[in-house]
PDB file of N, CA and C in Angstrom:
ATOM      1  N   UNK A   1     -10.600 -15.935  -4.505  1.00  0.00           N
ATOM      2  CA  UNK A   1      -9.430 -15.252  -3.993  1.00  0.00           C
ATOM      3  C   UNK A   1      -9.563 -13.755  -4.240  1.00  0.00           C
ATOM      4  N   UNK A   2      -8.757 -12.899  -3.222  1.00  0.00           N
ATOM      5  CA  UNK A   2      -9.117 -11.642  -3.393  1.00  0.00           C
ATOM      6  C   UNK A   2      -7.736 -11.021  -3.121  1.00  0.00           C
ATOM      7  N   UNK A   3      -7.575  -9.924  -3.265  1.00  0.00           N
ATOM      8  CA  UNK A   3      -6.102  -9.266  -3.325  1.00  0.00           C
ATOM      9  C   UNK A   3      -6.513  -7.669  -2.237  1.00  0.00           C
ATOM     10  N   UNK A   4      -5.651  -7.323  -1.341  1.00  0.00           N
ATOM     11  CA  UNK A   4      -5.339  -6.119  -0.660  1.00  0.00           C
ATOM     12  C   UNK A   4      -4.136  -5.894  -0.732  1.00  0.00           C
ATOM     13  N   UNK A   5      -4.526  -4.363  -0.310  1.00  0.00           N
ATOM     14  CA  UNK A   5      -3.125  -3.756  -0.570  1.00  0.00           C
ATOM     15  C   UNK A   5      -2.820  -3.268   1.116  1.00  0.00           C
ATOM     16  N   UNK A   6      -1.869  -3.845   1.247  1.00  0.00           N
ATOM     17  CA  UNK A   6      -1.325  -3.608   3.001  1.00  0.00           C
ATOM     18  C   UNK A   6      -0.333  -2.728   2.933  1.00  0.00           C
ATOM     19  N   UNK A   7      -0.477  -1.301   3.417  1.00  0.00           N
ATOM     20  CA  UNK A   7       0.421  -0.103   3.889  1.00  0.00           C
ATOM     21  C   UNK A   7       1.063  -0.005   5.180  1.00  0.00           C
ATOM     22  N   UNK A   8       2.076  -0.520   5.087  1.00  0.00           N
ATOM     23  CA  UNK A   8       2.764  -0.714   5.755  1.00  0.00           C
ATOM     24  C   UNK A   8       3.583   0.866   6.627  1.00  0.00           C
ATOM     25  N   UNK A   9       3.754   0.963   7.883  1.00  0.00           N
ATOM     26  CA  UNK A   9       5.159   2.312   8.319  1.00  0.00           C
ATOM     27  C   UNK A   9       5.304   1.961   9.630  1.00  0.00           C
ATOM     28  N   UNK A  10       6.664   2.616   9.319  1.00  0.00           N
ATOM     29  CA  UNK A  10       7.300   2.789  10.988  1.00  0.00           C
ATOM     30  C   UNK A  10       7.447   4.054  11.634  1.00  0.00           C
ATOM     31  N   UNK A  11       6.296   3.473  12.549  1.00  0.00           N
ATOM     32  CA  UNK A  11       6.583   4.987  13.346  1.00  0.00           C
ATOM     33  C   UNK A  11       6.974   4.957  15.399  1.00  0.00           C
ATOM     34  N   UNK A  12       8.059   5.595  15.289  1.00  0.00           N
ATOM     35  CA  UNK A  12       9.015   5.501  16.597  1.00  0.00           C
ATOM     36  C   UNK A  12       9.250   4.135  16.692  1.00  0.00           C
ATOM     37  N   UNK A  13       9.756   3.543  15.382  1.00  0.00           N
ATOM     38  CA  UNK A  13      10.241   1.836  15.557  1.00  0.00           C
ATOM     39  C   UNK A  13       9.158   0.999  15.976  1.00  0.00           C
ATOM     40  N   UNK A  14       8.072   1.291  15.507  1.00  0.00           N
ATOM     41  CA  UNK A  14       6.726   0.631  15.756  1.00  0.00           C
ATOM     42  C   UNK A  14       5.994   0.206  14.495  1.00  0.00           C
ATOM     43  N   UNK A  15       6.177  -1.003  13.826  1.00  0.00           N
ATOM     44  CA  UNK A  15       5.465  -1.357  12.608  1.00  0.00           C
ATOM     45  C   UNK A  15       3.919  -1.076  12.408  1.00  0.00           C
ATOM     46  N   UNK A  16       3.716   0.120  11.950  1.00  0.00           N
ATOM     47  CA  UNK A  16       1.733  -0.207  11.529  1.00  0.00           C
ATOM     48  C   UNK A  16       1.327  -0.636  10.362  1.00  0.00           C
ATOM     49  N   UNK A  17       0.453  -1.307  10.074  1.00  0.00           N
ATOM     50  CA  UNK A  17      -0.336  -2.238   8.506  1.00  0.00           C
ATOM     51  C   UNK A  17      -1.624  -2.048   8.745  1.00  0.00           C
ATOM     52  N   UNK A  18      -1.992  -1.195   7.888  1.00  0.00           N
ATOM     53  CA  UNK A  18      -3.252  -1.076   7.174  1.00  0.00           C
ATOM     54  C   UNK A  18      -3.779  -1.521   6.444  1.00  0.00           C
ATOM     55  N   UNK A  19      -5.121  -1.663   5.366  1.00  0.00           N
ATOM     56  CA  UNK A  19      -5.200  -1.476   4.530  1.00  0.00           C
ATOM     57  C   UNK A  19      -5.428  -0.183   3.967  1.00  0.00           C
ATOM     58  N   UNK A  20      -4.089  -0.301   2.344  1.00  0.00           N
ATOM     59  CA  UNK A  20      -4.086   0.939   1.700  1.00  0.00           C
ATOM     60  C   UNK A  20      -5.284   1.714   0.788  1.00  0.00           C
ATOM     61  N   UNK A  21      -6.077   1.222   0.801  1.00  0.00           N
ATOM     62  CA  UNK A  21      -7.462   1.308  -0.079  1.00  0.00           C
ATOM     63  C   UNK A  21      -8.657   1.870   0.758  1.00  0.00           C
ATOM     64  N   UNK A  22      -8.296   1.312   2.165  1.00  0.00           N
ATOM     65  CA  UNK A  22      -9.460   1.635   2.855  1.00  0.00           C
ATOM     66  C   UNK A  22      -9.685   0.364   3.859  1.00  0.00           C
ATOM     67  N   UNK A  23     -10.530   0.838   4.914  1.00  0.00           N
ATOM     68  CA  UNK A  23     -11.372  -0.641   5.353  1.00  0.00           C
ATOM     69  C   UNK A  23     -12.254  -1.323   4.713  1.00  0.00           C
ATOM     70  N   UNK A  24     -11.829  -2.313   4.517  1.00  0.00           N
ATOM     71  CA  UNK A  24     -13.106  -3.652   3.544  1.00  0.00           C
ATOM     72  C   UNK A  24     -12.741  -3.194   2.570  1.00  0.00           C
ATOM     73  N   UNK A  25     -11.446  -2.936   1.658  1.00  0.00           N
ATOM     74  CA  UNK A  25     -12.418  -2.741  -0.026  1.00  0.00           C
ATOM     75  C   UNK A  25     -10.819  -3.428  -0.427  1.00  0.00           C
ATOM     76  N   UNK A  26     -11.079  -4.463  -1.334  1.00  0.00           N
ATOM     77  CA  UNK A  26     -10.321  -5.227  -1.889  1.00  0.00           C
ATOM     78  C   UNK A  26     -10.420  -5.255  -3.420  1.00  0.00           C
ATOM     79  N   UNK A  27      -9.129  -5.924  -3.764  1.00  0.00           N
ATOM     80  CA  UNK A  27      -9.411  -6.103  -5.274  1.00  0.00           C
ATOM     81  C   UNK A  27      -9.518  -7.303  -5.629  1.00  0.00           C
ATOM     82  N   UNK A  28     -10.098  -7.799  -6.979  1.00  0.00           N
ATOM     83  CA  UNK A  28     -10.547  -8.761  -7.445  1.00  0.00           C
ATOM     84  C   UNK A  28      -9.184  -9.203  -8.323  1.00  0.00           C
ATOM     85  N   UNK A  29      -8.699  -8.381  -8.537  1.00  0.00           N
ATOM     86  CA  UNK A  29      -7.182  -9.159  -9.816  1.00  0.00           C
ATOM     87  C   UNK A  29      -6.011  -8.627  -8.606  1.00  0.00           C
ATOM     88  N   UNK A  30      -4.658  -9.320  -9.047  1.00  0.00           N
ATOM     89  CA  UNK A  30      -3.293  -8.595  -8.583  1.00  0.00           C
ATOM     90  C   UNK A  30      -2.949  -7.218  -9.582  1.00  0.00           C
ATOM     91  N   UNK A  31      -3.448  -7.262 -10.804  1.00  0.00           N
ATOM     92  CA  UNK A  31      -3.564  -6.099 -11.462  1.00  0.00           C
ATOM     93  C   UNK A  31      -4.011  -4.841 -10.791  1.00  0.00           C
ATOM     94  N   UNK A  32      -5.069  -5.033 -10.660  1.00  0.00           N
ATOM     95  CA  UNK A  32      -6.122  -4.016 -10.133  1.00  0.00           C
ATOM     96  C   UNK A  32      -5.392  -3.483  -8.514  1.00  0.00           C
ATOM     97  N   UNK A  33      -4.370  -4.416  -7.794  1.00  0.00           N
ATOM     98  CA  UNK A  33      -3.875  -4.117  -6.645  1.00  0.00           C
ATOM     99  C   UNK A  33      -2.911  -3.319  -6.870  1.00  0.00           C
ATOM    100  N   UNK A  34      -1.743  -3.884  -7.907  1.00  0.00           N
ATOM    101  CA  UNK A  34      -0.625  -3.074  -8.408  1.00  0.00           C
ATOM    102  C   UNK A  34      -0.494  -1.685  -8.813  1.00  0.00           C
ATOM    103  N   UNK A  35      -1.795  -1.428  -9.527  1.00  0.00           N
ATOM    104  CA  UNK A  35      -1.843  -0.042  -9.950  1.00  0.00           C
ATOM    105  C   UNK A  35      -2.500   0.451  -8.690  1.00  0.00           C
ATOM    106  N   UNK A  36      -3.005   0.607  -7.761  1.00  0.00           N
ATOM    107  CA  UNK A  36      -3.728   0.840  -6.515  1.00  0.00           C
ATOM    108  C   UNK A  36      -2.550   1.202  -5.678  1.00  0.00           C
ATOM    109  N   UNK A  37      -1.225   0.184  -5.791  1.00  0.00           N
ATOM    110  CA  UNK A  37       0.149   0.263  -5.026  1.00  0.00           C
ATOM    111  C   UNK A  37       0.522   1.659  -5.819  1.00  0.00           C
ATOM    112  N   UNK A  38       0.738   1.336  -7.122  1.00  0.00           N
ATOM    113  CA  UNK A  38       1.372   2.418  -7.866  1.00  0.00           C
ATOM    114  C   UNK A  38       0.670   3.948  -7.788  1.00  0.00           C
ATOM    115  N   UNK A  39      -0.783   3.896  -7.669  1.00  0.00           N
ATOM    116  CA  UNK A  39      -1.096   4.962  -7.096  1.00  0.00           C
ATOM    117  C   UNK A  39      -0.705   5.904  -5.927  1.00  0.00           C
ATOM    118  N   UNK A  40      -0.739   5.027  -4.638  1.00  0.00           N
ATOM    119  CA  UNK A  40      -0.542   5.223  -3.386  1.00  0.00           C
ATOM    120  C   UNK A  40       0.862   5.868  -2.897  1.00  0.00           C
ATOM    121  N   UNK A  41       1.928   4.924  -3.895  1.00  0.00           N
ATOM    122  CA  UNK A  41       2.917   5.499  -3.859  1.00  0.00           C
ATOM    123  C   UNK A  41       3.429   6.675  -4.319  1.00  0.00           C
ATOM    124  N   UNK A  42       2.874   6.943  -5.837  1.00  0.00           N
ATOM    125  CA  UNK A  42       2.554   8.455  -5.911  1.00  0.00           C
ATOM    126  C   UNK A  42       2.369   9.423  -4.949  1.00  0.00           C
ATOM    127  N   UNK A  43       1.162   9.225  -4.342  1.00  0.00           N
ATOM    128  CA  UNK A  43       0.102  10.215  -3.839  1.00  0.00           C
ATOM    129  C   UNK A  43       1.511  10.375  -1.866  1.00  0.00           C
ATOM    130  N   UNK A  44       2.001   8.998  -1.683  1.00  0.00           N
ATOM    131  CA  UNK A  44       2.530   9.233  -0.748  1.00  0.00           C
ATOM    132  C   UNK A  44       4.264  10.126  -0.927  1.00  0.00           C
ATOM    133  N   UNK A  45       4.796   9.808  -2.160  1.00  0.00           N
ATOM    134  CA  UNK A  45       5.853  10.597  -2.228  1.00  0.00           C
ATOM    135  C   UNK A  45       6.171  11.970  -2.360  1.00  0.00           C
ATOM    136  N   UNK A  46       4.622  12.236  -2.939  1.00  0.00           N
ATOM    137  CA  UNK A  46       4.292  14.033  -3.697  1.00  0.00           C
ATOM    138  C   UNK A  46       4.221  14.621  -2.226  1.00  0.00           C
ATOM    139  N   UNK A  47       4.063  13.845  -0.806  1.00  0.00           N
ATOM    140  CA  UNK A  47       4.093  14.556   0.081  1.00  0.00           C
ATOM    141  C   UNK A  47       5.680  15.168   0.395  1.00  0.00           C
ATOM    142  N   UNK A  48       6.411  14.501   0.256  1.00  0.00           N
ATOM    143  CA  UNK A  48       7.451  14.658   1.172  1.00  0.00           C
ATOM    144  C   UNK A  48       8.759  14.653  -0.392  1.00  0.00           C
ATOM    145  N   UNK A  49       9.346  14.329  -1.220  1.00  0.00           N
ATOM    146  CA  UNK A  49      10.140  14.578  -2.269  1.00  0.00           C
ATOM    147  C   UNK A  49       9.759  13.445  -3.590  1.00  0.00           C
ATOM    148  N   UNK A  50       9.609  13.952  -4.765  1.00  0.00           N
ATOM    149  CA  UNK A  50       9.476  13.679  -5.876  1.00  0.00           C
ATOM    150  C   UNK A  50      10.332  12.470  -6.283  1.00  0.00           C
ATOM    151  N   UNK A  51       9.578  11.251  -5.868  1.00  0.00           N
ATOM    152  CA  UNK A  51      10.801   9.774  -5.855  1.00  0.00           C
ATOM    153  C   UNK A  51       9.864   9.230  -6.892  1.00  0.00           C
ATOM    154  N   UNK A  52      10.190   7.943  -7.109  1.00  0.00           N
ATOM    155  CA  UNK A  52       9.617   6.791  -7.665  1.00  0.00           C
ATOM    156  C   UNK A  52       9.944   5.596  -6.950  1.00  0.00           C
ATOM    157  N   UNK A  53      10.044   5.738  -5.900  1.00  0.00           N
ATOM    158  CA  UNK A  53      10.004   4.980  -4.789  1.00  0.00           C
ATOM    159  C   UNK A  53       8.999   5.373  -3.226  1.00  0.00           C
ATOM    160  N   UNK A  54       9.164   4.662  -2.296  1.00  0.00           N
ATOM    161  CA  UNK A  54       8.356   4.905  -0.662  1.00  0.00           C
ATOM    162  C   UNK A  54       9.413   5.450  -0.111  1.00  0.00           C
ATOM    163  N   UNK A  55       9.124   6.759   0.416  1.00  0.00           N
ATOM    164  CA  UNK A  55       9.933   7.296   1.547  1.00  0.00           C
ATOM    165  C   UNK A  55      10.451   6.185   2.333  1.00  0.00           C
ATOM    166  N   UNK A  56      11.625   6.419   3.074  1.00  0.00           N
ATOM    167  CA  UNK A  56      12.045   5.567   3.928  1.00  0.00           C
ATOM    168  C   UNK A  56      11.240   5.217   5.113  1.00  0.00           C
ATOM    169  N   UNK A  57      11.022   4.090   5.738  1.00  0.00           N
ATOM    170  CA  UNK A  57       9.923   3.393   6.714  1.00  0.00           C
ATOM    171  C   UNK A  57       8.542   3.375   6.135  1.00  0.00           C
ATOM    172  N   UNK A  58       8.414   3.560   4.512  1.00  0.00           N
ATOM    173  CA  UNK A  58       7.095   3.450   4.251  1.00  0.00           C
ATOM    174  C   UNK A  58       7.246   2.119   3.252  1.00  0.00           C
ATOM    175  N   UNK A  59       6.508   1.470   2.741  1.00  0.00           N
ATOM    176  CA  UNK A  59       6.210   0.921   2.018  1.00  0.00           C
ATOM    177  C   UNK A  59       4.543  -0.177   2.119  1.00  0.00           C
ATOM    178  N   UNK A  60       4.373  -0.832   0.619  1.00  0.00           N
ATOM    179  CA  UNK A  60       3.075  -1.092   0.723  1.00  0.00           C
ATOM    180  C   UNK A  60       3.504  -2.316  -0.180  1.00  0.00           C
ATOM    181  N   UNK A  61       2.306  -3.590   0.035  1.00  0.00           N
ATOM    182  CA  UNK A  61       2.493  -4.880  -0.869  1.00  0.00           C
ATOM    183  C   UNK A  61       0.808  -5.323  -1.116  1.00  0.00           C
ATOM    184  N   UNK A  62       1.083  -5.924  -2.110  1.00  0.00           N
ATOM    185  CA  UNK A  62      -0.268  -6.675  -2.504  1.00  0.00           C
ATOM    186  C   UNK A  62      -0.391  -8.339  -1.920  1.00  0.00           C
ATOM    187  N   UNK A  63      -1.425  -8.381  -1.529  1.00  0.00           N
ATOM    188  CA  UNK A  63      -1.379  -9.765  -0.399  1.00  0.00           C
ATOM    189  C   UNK A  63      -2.637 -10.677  -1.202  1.00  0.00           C
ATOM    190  N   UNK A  64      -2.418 -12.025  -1.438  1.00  0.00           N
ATOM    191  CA  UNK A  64      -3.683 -12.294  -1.566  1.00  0.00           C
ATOM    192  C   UNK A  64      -4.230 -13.019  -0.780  1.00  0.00           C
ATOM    193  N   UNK A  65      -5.383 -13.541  -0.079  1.00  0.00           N
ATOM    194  CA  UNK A  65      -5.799 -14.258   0.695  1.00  0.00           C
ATOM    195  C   UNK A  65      -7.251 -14.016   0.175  1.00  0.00           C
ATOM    196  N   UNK A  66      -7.750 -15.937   0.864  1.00  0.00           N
ATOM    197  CA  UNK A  66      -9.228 -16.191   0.461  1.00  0.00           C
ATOM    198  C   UNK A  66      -9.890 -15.713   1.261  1.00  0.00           C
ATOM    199  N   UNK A  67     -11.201 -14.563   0.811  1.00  0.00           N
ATOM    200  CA  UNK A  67     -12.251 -14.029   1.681  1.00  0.00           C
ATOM    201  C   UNK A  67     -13.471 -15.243   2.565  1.00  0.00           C
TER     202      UNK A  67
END
């Protein structure tokens, strides 16, 4: 089993999902995803106001599924 992190937004009421890490690169624990989330969300709030949360229409989850 393997864990990604799917980045989720809405843009013009149009859902897009990525992966937040990159193409192909997954994690091996839900640990290793969480702090990857907790990163991302950082790096995405310092754009736009100093939250501890996802701007509104953003957010991201850890998924696991077998490779």
């Amino acid at each position: 089993m393997k864990w990604i992190l799917v980045y989720i937004a809405i843009n013009n009421g149009v859902p897009i999902a990525v992966n937040g890490a990159g193409p192909n690169y997954y994690y091996n624990t839900m640990t290793e995803c969480f702090w990857a989330r907790e990163k991302l969300q950082k790096e995405i709030a310092s754009e736009a106001i100093h939250s501890v949360y996802f701007p509104i229409g953003k957010q991201a989850i850890c998924m696991r599924f077998e490779q």
